[in-house]
Protein backbone atom coordinates (compact mmCIF):
# COMPACT_ATOMS: atom_id res chain seq x y z
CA UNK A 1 163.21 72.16 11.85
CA UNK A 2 164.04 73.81 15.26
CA UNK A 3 167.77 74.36 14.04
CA UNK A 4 166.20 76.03 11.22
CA UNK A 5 163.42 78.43 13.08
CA UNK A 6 165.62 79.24 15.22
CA UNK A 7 168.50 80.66 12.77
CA UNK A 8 165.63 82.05 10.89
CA UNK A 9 165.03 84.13 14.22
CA UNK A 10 168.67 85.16 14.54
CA UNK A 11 169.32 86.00 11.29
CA UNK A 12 165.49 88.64 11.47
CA UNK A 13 167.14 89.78 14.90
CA UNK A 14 170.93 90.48 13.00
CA UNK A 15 168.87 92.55 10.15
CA UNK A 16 167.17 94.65 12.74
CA UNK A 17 170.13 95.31 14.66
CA UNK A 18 172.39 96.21 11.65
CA UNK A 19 169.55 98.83 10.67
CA UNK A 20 170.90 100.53 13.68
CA UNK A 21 174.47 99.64 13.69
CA UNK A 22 176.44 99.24 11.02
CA UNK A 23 179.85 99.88 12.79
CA UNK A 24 181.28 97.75 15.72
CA UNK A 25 180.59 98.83 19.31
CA UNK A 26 181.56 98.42 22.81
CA UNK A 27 180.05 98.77 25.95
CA UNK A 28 182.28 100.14 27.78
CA UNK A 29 182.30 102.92 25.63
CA UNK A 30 184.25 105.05 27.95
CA UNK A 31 187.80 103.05 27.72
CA UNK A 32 187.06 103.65 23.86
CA UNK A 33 186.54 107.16 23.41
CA UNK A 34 188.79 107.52 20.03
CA UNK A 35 186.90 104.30 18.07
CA UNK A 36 184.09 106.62 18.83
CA UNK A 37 185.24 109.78 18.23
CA UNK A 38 189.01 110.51 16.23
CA UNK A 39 189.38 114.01 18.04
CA UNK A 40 189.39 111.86 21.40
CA UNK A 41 192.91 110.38 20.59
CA UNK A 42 195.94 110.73 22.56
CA UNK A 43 193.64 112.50 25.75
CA UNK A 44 194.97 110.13 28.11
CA UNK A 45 198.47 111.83 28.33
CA UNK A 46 200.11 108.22 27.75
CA UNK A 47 200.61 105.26 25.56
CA UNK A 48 197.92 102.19 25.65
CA UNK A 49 197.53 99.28 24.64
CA UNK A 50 194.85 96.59 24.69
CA UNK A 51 192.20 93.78 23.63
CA UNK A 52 188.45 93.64 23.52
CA UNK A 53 186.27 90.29 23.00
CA UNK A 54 182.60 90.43 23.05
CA UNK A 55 179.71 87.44 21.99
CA UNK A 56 176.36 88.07 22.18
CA UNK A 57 172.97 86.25 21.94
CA UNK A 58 174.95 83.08 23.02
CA UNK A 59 172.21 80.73 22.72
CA UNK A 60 171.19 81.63 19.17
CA UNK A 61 173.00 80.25 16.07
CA UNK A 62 175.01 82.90 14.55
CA UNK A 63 175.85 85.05 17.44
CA UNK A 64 177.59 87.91 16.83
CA UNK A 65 181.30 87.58 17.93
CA UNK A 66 183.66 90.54 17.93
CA UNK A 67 187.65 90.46 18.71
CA UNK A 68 189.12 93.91 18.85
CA UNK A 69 192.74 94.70 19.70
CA UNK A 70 193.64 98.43 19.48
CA UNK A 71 196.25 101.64 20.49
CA UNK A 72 196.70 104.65 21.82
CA UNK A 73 198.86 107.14 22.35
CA UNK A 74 200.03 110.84 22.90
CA UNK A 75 202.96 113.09 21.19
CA UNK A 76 203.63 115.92 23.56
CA UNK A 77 206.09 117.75 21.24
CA UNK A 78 203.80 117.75 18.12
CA UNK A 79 200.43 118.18 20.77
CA UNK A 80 199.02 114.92 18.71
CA UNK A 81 197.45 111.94 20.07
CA UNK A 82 197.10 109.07 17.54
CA UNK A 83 195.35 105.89 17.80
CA UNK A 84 193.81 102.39 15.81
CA UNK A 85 191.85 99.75 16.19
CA UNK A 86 191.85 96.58 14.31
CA UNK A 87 188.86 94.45 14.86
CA UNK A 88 187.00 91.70 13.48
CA UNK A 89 182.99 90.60 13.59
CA UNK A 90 181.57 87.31 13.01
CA UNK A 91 177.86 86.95 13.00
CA UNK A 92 176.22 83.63 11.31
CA UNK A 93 177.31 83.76 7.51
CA UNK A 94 179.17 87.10 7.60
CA UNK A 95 182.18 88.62 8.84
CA UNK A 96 183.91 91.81 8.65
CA UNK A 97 187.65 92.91 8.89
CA UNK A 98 188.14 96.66 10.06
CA UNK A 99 191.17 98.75 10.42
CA UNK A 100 190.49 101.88 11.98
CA UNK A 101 193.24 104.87 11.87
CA UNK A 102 192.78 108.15 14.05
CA UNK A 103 194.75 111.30 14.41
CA UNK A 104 193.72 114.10 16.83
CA UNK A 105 195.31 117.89 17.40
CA UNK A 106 194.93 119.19 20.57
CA UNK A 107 194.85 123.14 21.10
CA UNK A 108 195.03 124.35 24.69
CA UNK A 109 192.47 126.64 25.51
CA UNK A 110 192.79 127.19 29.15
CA UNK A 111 195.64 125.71 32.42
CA UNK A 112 193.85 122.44 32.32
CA UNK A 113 191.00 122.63 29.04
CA UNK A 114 192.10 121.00 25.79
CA UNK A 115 190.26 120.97 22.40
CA UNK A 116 190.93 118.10 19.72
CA UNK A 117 190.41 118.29 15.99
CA UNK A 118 190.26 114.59 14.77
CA UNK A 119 190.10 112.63 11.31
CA UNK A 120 189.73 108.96 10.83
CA UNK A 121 190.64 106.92 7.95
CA UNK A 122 188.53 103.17 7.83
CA UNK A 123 189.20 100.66 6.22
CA UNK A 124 186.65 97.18 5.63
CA UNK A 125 186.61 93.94 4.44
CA UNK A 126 183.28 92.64 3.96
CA UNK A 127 182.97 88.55 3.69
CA UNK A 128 179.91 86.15 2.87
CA UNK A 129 180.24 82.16 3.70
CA UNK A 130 177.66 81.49 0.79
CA UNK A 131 178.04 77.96 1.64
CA UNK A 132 176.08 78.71 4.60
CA UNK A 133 172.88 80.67 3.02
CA UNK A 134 172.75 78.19 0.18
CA UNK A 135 169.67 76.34 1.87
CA UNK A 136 167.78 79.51 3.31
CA UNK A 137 168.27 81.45 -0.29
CA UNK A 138 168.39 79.15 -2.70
CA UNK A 139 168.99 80.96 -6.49
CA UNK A 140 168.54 84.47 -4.67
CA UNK A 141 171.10 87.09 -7.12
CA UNK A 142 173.36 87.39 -3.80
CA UNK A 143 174.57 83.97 -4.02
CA UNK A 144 175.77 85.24 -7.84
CA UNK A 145 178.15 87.99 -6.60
CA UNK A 146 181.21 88.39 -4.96
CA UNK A 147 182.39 86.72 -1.85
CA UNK A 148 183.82 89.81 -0.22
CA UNK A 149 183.76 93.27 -0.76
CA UNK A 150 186.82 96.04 0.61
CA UNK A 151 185.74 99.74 1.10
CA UNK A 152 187.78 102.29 2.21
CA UNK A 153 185.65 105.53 4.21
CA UNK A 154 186.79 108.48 5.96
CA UNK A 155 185.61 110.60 9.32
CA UNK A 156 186.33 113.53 11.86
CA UNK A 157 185.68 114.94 14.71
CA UNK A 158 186.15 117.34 17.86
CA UNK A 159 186.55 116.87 21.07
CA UNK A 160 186.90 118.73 24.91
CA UNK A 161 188.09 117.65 27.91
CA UNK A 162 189.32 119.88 31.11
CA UNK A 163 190.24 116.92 33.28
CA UNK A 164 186.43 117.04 34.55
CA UNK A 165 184.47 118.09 32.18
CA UNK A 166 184.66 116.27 28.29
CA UNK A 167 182.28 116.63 25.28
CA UNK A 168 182.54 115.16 21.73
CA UNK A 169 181.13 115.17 18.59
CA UNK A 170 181.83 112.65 15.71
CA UNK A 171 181.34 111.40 12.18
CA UNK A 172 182.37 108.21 10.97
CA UNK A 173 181.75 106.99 7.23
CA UNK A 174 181.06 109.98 5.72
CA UNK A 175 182.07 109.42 2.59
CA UNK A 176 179.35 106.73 2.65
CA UNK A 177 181.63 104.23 0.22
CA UNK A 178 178.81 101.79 -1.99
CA UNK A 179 178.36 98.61 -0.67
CA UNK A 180 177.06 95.87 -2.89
CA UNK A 181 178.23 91.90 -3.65
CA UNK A 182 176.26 91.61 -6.29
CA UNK A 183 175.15 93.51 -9.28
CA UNK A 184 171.15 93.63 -9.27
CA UNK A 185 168.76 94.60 -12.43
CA UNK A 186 166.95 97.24 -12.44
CA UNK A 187 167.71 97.66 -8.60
CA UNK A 188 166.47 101.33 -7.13
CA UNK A 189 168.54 101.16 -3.44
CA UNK A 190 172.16 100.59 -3.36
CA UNK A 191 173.68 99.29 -0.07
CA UNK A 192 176.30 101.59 1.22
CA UNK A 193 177.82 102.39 4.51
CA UNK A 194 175.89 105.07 6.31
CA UNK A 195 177.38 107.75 8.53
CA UNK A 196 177.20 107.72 11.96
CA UNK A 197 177.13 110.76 13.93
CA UNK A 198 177.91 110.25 17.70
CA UNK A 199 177.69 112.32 20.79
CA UNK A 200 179.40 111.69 23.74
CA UNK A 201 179.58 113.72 27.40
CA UNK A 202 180.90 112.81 30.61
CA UNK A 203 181.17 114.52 34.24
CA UNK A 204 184.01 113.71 36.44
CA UNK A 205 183.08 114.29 40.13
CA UNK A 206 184.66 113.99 43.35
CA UNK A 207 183.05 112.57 46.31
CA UNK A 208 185.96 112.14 49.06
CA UNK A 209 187.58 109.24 49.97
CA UNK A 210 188.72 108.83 46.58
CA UNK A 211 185.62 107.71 45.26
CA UNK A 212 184.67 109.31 41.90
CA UNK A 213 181.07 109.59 40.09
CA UNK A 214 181.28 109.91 36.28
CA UNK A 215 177.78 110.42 34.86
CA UNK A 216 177.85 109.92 30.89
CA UNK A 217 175.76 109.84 28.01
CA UNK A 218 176.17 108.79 24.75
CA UNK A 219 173.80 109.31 21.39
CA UNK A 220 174.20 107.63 18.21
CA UNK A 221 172.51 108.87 15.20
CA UNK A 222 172.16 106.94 11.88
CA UNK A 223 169.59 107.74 8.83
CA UNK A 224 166.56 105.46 8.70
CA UNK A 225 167.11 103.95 12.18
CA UNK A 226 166.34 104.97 15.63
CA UNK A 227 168.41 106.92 17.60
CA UNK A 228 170.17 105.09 20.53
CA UNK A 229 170.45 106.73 23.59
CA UNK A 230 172.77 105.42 26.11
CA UNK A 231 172.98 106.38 29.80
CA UNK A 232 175.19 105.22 32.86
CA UNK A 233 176.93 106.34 35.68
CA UNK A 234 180.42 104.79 36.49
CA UNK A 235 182.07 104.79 40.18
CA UNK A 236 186.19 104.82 40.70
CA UNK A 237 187.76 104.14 43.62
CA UNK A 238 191.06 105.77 44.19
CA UNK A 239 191.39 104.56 39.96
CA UNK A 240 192.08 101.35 41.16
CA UNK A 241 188.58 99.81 41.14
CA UNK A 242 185.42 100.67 39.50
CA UNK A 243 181.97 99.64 38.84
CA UNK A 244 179.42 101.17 36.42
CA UNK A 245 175.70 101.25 34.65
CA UNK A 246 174.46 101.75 31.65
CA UNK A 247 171.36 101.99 29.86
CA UNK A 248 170.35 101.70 26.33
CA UNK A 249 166.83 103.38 26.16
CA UNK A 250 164.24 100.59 24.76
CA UNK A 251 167.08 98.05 24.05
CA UNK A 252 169.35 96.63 27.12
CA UNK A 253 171.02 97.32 30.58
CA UNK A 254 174.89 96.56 31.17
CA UNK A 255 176.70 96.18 34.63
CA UNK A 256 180.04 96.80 34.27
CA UNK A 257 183.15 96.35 36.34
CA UNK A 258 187.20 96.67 36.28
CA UNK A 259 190.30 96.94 38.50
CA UNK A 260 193.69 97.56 37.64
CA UNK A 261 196.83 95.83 38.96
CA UNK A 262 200.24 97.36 39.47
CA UNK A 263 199.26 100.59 38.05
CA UNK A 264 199.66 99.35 34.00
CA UNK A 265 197.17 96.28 33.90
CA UNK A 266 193.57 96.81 33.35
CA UNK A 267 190.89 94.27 33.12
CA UNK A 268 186.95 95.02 32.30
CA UNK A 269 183.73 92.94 31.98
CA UNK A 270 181.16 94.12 30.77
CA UNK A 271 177.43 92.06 31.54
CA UNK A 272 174.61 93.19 29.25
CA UNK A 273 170.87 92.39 29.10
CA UNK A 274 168.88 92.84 26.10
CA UNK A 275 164.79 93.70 26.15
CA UNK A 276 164.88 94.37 22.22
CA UNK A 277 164.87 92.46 19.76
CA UNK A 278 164.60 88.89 22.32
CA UNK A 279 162.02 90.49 24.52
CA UNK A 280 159.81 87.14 24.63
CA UNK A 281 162.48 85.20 25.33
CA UNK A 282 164.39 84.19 28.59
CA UNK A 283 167.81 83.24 27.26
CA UNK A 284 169.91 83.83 24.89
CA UNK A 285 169.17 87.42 25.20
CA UNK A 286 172.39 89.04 26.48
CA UNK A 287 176.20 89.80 25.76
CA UNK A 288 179.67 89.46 26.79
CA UNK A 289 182.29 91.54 27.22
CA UNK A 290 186.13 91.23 28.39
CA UNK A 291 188.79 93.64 27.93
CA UNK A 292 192.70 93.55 29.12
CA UNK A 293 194.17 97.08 28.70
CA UNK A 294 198.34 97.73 29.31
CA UNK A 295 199.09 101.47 30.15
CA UNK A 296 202.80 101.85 29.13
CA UNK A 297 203.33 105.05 31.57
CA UNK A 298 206.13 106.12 33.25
């Protein structure tokens, strides 16, 4: 009966965190500026390449799991960045396979400022283990459907960056593909992928000794849920070492930190602590995050 309450609690906490999120995320948001925004691609100058894995709610069954490897990279003849990510979620019954395709032209508008015009192409793979709802749903119409469901969506974007200063604006699934496993009678709502619009903005500022405060600020907008605000301030050392954090309003904190070895190898963790939706509860109420980044610079 415990077993049971408690995946009963999950799978209530899962609902009201997909009414927010419907797409992946990262906290480190800042390494990942082109899953967030297409026009963002290529603004590092170089080629990247990396791997993300993040668990949260470890104590609860069905904890959402997310494995993420991804690219990017910068044409300076054609003044295109590209870049993709390829990631997969887990979480209790349900899993879904992205691939995630960006393109970004960048237009210089001043000695250092560049502007990026970005569009995304997304692809999903939507799976349900019916095996495992079988008990909690008995006969329910989903159990009659499909076990997966593949939906193709488009976005875009622009982005602006001048080496200190960078702003970006984004849509992702704005085609808003349907959505649905099963065919219900007389049904009114139709599951379908919502867009998300994000806004991102960062401040790069020097402090001497080669220590660096980035203040950033991120704002993710999707219909019928509540906007997310998140908030943070990151500090480099000499780009060899840095520490950072961020703050989701109403939902959780996250202490970061990274260092990079010989110049090419970056590693990340990410710490998070969650006050919504485990508020009443003292564990099991935070996330995970590791991340191993190679930049393949001359």
């Amino acid at each position: 009966m415990r077993k049971l309450l408690l995946s009963l609690l999950a799978f209530i906490a899962l609902s009201k965190q997909s009414e927010a999120q419907q797409l992946h995320f990262t906290s480190i948001y800042q390494q990942h500026n082109a899953m967030y925004n297409p026009a963002a691609a290529g603004f590092t100058g170089h080629t990247a390449i990396g791997t993300t894995y993040r668990s949260m709610w470890s104590a609860f069954p069905g904890n959402p799991k997310t494995f993420m490897v991804y690219g990017d990279a910068y044409w300076a003849k054609k003044s295109s960045g590209f870049a993709s990510y390829l990631y997969r979620d887990v979480t209790g019954p349900t899993s879904r396979t992205g691939l995630q395709l960006a393109y970004s032209y960048h237009v210089k508008t001043s000695e250092k400022g560049q502007l990026g015009l970005g569009i995304e192409l997304r692809g999903l793979q939507y799976y349900i283990d019916k095996s495992k709802l079988t008990d909690a749903l008995g006969s329910d119409l989903v159990l009659a459907g499909n076990n997966t469901s593949f939906k193709l969506d488009a976005g875009a974007g622009v982005y602006y960056s001048d080496g200190k200063f960078s702003a970006g604006a984004a849509v992702s699934q704005l085609i808003q593909s349907k959505l649905a496993f099963s065919d219900v009678p007389n049904a009114t709502e139709r599951a379908k992928l919502y867009r998300h619009f994000n806004f991102t903005a960062s401040y790069y500022l020097e402090t001497g000794g080669g220590t660096h405060l980035i203040p950033n600020v991120m704002v993710r907008v999707v219909p019928h849920a509540p906007t997310e605000y998140d908030m943070g301030c990151k500090v480099d050392y000499q780009d060899k070492i840095w520490w950072a954090l961020t703050y989701r309003v109403r939902h959780f904190w996250s202490l970061q930190v990274g260092f990079k070895l010989m110049d090419q190898i970056s590693f990340a963790y990410a710490y998070d602590y969650y006050n919504e939706p485990f508020s009443d509860f003292n564990t099991g109420n935070n996330a995970h995050e590791v991340g191993l980044r190679f930049d393949l610079k001359k």
